[in-house]
ModelCIF file with pLDDT and N, C-alpha, C, O atoms, coordinates in Angstrom:
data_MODEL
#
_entry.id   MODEL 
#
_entity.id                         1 
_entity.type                       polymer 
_entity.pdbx_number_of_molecules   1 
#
_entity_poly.entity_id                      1 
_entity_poly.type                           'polypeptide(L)' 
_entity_poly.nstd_linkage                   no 
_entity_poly.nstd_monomer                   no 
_entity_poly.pdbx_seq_one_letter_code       
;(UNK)(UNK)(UNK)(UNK)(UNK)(UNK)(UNK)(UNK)(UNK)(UNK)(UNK)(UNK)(UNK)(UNK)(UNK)(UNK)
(UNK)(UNK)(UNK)(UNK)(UNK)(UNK)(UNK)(UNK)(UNK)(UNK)(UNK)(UNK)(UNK)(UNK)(UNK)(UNK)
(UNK)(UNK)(UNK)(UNK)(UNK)(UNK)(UNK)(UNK)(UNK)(UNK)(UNK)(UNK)(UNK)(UNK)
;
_entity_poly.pdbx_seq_one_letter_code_can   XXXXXXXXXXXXXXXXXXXXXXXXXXXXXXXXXXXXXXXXXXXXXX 
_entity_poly.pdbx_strand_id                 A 
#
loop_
_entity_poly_seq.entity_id 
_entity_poly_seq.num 
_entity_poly_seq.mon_id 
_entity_poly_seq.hetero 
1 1  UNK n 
1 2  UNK n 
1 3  UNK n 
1 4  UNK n 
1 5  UNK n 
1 6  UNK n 
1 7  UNK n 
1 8  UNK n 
1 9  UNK n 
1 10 UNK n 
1 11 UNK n 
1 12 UNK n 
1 13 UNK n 
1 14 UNK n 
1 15 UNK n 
1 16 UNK n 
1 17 UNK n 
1 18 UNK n 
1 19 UNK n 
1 20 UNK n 
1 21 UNK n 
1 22 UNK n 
1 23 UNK n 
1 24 UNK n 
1 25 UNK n 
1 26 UNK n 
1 27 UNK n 
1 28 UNK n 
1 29 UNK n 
1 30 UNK n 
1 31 UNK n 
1 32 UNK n 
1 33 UNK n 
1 34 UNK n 
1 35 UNK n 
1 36 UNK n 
1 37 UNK n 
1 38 UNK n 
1 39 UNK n 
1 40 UNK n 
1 41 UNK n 
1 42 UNK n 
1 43 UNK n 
1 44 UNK n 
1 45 UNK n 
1 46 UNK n 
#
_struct_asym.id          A 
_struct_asym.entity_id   1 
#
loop_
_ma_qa_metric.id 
_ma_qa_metric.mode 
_ma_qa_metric.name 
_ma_qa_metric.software_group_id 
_ma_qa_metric.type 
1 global pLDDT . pLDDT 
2 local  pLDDT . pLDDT 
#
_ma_qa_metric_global.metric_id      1 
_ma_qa_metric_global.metric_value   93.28 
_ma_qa_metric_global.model_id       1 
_ma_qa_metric_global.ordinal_id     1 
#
loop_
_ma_qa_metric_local.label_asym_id 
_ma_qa_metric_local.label_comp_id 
_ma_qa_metric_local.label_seq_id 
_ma_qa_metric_local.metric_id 
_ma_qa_metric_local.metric_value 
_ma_qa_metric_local.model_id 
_ma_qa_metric_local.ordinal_id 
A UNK 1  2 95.00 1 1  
A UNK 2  2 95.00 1 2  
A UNK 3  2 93.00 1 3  
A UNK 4  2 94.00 1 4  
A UNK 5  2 93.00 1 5  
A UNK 6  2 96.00 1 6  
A UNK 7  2 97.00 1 7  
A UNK 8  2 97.00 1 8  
A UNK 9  2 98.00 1 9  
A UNK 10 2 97.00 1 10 
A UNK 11 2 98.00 1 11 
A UNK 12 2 97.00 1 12 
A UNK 13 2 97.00 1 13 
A UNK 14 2 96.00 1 14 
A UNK 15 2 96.00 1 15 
A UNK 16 2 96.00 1 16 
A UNK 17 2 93.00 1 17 
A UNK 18 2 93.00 1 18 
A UNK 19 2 95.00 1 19 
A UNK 20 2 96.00 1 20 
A UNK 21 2 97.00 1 21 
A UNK 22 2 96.00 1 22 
A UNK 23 2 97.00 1 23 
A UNK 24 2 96.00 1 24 
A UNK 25 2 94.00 1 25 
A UNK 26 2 94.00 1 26 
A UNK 27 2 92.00 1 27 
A UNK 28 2 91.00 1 28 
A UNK 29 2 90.00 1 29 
A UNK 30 2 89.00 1 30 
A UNK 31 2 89.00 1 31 
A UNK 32 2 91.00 1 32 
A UNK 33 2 89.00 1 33 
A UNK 34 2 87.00 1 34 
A UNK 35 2 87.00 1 35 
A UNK 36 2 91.00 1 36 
A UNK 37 2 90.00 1 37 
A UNK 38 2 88.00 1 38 
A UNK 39 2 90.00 1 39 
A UNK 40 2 92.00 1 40 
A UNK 41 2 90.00 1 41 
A UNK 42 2 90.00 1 42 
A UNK 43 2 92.00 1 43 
A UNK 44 2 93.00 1 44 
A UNK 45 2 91.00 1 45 
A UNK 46 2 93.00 1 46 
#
loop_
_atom_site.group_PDB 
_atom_site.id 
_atom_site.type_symbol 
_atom_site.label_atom_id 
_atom_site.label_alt_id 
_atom_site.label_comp_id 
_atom_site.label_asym_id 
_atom_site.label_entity_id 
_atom_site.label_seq_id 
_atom_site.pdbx_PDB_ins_code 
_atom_site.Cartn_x 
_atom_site.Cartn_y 
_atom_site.Cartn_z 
_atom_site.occupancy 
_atom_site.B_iso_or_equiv 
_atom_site.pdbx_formal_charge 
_atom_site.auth_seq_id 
_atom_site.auth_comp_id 
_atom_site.auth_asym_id 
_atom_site.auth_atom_id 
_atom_site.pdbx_PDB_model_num 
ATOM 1   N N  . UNK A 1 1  ? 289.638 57.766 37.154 1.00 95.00 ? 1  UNK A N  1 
ATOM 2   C CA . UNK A 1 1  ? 288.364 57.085 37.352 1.00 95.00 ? 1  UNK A CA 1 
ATOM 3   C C  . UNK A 1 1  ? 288.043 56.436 36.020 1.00 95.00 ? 1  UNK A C  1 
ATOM 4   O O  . UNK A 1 1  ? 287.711 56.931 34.944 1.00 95.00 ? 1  UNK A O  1 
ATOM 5   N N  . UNK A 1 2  ? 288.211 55.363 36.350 1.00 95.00 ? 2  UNK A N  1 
ATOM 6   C CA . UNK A 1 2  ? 287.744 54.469 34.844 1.00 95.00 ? 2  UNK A CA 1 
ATOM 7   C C  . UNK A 1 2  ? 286.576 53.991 34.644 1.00 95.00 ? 2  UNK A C  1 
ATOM 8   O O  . UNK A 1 2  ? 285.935 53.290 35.427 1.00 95.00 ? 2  UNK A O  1 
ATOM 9   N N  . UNK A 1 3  ? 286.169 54.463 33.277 1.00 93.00 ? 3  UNK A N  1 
ATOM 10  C CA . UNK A 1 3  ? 284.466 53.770 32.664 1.00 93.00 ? 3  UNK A CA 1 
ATOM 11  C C  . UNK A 1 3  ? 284.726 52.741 32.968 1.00 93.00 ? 3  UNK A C  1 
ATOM 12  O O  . UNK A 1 3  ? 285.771 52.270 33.417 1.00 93.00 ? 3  UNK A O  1 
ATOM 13  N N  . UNK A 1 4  ? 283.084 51.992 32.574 1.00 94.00 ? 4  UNK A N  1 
ATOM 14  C CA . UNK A 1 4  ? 282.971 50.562 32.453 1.00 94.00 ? 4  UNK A CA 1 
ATOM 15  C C  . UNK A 1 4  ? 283.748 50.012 31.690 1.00 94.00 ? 4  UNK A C  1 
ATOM 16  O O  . UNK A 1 4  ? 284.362 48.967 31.906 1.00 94.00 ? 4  UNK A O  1 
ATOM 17  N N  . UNK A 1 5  ? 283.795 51.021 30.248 1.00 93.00 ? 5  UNK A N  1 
ATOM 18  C CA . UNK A 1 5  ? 283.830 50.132 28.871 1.00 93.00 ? 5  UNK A CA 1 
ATOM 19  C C  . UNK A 1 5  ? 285.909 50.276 28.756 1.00 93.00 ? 5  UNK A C  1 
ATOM 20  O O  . UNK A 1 5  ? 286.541 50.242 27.700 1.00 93.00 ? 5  UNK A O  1 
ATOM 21  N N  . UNK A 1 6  ? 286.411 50.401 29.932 1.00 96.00 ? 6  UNK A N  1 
ATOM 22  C CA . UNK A 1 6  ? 287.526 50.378 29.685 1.00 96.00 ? 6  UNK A CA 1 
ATOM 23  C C  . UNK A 1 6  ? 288.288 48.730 30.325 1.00 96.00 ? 6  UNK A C  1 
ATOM 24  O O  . UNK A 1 6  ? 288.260 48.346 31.494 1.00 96.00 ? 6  UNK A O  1 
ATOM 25  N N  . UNK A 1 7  ? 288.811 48.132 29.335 1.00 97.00 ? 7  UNK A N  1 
ATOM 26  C CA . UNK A 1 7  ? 288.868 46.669 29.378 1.00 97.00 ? 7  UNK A CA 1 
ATOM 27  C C  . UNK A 1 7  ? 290.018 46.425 30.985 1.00 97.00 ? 7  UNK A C  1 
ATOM 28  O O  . UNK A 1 7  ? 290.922 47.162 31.380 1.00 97.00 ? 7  UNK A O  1 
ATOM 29  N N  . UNK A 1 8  ? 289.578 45.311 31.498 1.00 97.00 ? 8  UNK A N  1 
ATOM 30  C CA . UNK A 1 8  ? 290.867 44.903 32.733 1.00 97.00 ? 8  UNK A CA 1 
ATOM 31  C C  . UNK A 1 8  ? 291.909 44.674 32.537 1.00 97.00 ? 8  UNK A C  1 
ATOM 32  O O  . UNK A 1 8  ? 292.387 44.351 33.624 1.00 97.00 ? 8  UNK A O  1 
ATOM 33  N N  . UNK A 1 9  ? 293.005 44.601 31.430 1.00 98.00 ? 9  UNK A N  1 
ATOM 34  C CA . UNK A 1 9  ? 293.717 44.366 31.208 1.00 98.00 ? 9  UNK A CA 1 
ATOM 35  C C  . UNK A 1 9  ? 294.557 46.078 31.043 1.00 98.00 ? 9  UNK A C  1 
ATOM 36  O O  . UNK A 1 9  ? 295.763 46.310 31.128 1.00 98.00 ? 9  UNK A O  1 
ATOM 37  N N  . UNK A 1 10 ? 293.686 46.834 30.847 1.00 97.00 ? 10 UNK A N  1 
ATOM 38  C CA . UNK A 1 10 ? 294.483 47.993 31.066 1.00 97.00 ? 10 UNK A CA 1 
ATOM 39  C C  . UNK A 1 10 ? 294.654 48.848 32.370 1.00 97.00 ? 10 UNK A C  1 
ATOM 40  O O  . UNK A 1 10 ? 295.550 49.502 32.901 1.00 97.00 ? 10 UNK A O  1 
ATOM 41  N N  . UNK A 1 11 ? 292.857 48.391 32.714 1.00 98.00 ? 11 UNK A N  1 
ATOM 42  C CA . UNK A 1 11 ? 293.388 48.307 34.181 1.00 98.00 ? 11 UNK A CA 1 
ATOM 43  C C  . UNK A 1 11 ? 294.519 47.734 35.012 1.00 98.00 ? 11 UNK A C  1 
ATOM 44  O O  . UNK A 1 11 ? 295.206 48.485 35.706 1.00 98.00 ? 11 UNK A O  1 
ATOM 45  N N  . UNK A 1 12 ? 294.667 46.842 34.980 1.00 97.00 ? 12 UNK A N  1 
ATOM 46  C CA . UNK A 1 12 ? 295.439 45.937 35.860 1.00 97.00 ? 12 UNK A CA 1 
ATOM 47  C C  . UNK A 1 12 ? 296.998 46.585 35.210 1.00 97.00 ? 12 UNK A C  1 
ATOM 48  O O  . UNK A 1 12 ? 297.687 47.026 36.129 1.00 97.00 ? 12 UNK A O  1 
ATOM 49  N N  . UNK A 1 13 ? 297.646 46.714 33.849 1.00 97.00 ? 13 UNK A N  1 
ATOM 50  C CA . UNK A 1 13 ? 298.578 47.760 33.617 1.00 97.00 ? 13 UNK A CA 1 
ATOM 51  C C  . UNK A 1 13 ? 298.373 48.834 33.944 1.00 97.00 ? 13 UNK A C  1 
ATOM 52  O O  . UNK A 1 13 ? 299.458 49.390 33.775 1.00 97.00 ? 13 UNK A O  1 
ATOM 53  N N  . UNK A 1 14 ? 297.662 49.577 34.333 1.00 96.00 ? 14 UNK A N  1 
ATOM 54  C CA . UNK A 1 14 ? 298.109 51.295 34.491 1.00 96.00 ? 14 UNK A CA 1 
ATOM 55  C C  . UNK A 1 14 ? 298.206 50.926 36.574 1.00 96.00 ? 14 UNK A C  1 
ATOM 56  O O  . UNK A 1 14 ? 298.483 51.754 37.442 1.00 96.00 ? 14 UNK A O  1 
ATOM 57  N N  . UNK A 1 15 ? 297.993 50.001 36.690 1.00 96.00 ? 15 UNK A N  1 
ATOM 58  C CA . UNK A 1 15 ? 298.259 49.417 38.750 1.00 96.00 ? 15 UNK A CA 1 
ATOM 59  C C  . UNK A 1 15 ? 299.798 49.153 38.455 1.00 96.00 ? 15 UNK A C  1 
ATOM 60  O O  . UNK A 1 15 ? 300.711 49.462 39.221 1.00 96.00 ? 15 UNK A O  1 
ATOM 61  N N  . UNK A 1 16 ? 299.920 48.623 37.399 1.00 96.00 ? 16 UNK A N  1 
ATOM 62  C CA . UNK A 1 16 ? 301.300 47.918 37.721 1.00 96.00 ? 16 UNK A CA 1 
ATOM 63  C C  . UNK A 1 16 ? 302.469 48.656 37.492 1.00 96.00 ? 16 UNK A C  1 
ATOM 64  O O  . UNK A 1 16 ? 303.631 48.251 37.502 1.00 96.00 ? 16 UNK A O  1 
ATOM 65  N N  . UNK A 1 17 ? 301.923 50.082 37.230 1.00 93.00 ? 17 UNK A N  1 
ATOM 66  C CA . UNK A 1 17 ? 303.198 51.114 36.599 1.00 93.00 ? 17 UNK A CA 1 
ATOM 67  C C  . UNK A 1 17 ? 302.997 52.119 37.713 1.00 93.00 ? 17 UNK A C  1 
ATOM 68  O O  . UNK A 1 17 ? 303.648 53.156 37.841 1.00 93.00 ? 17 UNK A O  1 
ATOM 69  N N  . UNK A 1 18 ? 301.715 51.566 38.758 1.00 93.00 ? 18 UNK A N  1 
ATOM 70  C CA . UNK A 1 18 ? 302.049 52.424 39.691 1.00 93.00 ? 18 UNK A CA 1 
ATOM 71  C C  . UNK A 1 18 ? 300.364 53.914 40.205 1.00 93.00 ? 18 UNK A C  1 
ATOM 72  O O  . UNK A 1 18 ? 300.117 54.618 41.184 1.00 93.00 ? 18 UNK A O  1 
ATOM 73  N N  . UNK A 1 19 ? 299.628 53.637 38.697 1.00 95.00 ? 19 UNK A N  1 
ATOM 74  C CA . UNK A 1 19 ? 298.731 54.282 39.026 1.00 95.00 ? 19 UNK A CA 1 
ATOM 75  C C  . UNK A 1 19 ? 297.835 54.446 39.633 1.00 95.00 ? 19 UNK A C  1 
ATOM 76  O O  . UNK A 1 19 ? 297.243 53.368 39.571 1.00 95.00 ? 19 UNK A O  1 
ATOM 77  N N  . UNK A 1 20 ? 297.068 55.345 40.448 1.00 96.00 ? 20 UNK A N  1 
ATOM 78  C CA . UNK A 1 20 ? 296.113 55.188 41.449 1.00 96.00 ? 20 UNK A CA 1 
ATOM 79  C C  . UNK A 1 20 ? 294.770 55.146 40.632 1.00 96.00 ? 20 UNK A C  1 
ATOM 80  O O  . UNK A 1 20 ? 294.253 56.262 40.600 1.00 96.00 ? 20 UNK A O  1 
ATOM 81  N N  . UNK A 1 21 ? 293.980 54.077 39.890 1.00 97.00 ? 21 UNK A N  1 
ATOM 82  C CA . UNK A 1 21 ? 292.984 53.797 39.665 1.00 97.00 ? 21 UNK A CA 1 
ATOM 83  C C  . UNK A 1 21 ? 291.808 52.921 39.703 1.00 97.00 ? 21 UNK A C  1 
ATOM 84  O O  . UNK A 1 21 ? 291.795 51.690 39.733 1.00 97.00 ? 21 UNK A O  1 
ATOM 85  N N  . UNK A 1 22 ? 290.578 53.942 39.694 1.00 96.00 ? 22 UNK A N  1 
ATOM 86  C CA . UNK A 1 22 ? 289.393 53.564 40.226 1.00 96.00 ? 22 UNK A CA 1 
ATOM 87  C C  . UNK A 1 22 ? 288.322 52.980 39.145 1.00 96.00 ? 22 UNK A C  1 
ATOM 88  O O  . UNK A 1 22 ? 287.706 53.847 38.526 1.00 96.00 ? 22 UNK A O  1 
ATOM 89  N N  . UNK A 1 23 ? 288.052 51.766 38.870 1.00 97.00 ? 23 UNK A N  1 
ATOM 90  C CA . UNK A 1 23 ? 287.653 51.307 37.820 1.00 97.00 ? 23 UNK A CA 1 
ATOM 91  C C  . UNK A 1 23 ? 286.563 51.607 38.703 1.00 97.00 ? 23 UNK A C  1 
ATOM 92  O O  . UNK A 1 23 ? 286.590 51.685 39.932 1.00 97.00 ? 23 UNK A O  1 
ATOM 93  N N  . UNK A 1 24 ? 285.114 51.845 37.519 1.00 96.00 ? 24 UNK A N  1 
ATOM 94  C CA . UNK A 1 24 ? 283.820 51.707 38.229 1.00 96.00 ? 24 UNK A CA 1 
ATOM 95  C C  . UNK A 1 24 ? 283.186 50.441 38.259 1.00 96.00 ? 24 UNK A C  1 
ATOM 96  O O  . UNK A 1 24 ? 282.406 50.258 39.194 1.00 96.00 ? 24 UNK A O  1 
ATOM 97  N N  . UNK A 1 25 ? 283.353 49.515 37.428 1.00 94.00 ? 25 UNK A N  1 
ATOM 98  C CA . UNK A 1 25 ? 283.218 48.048 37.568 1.00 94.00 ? 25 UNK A CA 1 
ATOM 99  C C  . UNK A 1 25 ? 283.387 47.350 39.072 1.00 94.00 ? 25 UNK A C  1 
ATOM 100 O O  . UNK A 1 25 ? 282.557 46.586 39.564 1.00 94.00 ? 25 UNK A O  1 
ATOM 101 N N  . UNK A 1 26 ? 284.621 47.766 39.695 1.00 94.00 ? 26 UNK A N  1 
ATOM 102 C CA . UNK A 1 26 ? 284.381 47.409 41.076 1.00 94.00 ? 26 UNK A CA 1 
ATOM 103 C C  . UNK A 1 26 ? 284.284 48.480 42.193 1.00 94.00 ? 26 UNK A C  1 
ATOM 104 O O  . UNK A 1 26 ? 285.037 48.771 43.122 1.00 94.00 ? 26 UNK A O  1 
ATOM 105 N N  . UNK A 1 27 ? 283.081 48.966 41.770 1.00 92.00 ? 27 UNK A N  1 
ATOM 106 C CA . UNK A 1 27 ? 282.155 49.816 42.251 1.00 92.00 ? 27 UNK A CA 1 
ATOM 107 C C  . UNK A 1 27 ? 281.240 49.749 42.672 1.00 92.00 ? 27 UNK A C  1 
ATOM 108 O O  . UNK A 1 27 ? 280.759 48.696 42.252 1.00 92.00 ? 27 UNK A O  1 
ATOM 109 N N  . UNK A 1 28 ? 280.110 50.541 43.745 1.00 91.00 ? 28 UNK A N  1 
ATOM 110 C CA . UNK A 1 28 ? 278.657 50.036 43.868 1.00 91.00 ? 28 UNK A CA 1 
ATOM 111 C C  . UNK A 1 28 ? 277.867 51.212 42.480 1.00 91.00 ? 28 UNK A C  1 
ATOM 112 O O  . UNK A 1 28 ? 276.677 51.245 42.169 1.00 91.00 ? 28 UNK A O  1 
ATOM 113 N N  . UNK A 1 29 ? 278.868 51.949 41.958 1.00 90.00 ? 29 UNK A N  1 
ATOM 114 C CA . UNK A 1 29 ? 278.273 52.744 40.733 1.00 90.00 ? 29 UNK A CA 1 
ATOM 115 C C  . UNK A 1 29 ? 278.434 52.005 39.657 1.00 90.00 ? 29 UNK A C  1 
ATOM 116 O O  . UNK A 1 29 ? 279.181 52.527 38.830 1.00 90.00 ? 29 UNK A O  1 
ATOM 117 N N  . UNK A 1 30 ? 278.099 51.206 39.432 1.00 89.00 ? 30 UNK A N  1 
ATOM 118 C CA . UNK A 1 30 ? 277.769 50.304 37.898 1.00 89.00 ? 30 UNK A CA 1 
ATOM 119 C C  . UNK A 1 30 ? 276.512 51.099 37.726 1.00 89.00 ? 30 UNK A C  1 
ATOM 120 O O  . UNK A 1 30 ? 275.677 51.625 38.462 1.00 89.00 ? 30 UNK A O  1 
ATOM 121 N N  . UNK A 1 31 ? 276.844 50.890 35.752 1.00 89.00 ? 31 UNK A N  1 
ATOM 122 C CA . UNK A 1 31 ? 275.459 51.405 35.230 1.00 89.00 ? 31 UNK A CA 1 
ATOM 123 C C  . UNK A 1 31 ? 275.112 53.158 35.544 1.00 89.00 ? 31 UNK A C  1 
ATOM 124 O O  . UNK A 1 31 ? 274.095 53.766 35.208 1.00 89.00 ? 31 UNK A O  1 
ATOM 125 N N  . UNK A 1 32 ? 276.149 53.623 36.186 1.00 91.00 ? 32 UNK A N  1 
ATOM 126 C CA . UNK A 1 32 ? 275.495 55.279 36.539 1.00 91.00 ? 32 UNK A CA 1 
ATOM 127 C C  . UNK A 1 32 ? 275.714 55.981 34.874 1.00 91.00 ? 32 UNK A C  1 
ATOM 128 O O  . UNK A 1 32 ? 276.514 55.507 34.067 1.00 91.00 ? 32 UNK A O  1 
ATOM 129 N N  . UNK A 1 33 ? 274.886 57.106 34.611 1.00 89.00 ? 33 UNK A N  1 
ATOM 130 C CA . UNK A 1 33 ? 275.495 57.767 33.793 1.00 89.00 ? 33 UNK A CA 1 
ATOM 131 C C  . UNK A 1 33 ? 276.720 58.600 33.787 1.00 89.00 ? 33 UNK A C  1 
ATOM 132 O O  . UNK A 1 33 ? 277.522 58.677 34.718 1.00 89.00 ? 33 UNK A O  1 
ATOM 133 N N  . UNK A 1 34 ? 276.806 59.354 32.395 1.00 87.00 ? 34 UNK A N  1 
ATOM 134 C CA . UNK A 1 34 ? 278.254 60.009 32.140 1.00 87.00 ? 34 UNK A CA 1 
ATOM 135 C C  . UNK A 1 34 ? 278.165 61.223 32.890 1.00 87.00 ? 34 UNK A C  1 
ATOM 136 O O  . UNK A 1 34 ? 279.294 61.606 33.194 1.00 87.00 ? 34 UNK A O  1 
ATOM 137 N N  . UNK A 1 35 ? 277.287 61.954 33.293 1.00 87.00 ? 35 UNK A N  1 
ATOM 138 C CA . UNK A 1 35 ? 276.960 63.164 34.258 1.00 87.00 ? 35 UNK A CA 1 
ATOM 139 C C  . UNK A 1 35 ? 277.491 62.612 35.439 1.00 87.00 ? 35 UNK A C  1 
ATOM 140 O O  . UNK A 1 35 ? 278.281 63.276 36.111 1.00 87.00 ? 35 UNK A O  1 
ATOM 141 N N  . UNK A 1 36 ? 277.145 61.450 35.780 1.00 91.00 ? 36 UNK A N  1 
ATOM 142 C CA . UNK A 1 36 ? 277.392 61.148 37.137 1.00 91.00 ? 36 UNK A CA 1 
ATOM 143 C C  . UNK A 1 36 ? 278.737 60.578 37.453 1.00 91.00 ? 36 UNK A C  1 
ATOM 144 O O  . UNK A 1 36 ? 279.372 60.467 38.502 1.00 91.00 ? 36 UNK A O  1 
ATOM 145 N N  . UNK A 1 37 ? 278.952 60.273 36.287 1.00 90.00 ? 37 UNK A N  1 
ATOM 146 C CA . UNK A 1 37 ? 280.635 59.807 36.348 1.00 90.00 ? 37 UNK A CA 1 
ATOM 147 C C  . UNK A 1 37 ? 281.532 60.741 36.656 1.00 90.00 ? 37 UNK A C  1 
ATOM 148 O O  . UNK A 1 37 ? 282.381 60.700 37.547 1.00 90.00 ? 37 UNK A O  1 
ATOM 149 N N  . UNK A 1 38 ? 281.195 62.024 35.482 1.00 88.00 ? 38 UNK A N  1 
ATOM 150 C CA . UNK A 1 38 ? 281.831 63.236 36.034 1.00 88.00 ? 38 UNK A CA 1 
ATOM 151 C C  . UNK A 1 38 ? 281.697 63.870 37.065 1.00 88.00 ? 38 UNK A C  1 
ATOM 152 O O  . UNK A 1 38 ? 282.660 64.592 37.322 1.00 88.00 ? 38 UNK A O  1 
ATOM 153 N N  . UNK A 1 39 ? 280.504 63.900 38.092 1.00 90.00 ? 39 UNK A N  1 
ATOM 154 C CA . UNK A 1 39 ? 280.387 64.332 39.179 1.00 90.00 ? 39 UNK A CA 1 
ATOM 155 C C  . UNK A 1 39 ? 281.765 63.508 40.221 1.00 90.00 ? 39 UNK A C  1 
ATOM 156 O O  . UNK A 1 39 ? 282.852 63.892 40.652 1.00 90.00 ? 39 UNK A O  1 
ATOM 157 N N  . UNK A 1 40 ? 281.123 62.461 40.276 1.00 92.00 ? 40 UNK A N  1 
ATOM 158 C CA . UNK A 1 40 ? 282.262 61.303 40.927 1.00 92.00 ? 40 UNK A CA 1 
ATOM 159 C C  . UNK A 1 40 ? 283.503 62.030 40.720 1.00 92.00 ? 40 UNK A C  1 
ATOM 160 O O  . UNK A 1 40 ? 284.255 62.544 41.549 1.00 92.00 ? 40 UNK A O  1 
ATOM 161 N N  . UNK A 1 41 ? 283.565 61.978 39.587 1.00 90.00 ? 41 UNK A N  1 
ATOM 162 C CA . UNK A 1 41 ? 285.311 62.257 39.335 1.00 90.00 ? 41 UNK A CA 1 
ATOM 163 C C  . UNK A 1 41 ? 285.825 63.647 39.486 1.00 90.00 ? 41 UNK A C  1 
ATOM 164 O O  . UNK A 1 41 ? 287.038 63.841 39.564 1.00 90.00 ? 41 UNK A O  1 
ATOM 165 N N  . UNK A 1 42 ? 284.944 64.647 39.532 1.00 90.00 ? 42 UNK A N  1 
ATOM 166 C CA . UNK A 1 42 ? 285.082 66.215 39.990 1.00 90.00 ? 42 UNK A CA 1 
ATOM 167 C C  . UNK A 1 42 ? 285.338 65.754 41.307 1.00 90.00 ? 42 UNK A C  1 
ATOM 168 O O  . UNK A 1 42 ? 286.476 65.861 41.763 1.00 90.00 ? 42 UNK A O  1 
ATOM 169 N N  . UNK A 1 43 ? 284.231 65.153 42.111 1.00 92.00 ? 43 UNK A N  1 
ATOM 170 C CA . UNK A 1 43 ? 284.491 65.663 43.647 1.00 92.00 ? 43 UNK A CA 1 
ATOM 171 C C  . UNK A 1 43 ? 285.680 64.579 44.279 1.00 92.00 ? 43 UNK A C  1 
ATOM 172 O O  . UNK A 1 43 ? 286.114 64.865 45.395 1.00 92.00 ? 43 UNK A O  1 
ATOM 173 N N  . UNK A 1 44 ? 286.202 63.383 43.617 1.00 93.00 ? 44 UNK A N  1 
ATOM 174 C CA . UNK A 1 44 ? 287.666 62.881 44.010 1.00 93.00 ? 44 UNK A CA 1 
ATOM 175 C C  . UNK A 1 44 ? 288.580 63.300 43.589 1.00 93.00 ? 44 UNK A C  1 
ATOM 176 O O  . UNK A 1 44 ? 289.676 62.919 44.000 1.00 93.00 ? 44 UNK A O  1 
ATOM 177 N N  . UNK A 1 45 ? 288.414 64.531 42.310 1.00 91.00 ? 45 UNK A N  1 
ATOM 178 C CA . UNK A 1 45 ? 289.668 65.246 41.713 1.00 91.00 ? 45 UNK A CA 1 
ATOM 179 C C  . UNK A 1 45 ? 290.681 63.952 41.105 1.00 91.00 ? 45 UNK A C  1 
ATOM 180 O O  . UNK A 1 45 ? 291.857 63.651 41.306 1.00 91.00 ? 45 UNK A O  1 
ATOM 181 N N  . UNK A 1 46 ? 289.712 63.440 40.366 1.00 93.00 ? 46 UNK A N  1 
ATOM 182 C CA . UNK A 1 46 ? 290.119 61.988 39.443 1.00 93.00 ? 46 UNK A CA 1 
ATOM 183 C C  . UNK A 1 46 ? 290.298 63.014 37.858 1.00 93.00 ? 46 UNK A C  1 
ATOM 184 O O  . UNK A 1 46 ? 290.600 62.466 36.798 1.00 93.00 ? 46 UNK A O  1 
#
């Protein structure tokens, strides 16, 4: 589960090697806090 502040370009590499990731940018969770990020990411086991 990827922060905001993690740039698209690493996104778009860690897809292309195959990884299953969830940027929150294309998300309806923009802007949530870091509590809530971790919640997110506890209950998808991210």
């Amino acid at each position: 589960l990827a922060d905001e502040n993690v740039p698209w370009p690493l996104i778009r590499l860690l897809r292309s090697m195959g990884l299953d990731v969830v940027w929150i940018l294309e998300t309806s969770y923009r802007g949530i806090s870091n509590d809530e990020i971790i919640d997110i990411a506890n209950r998808a086991e991210r």
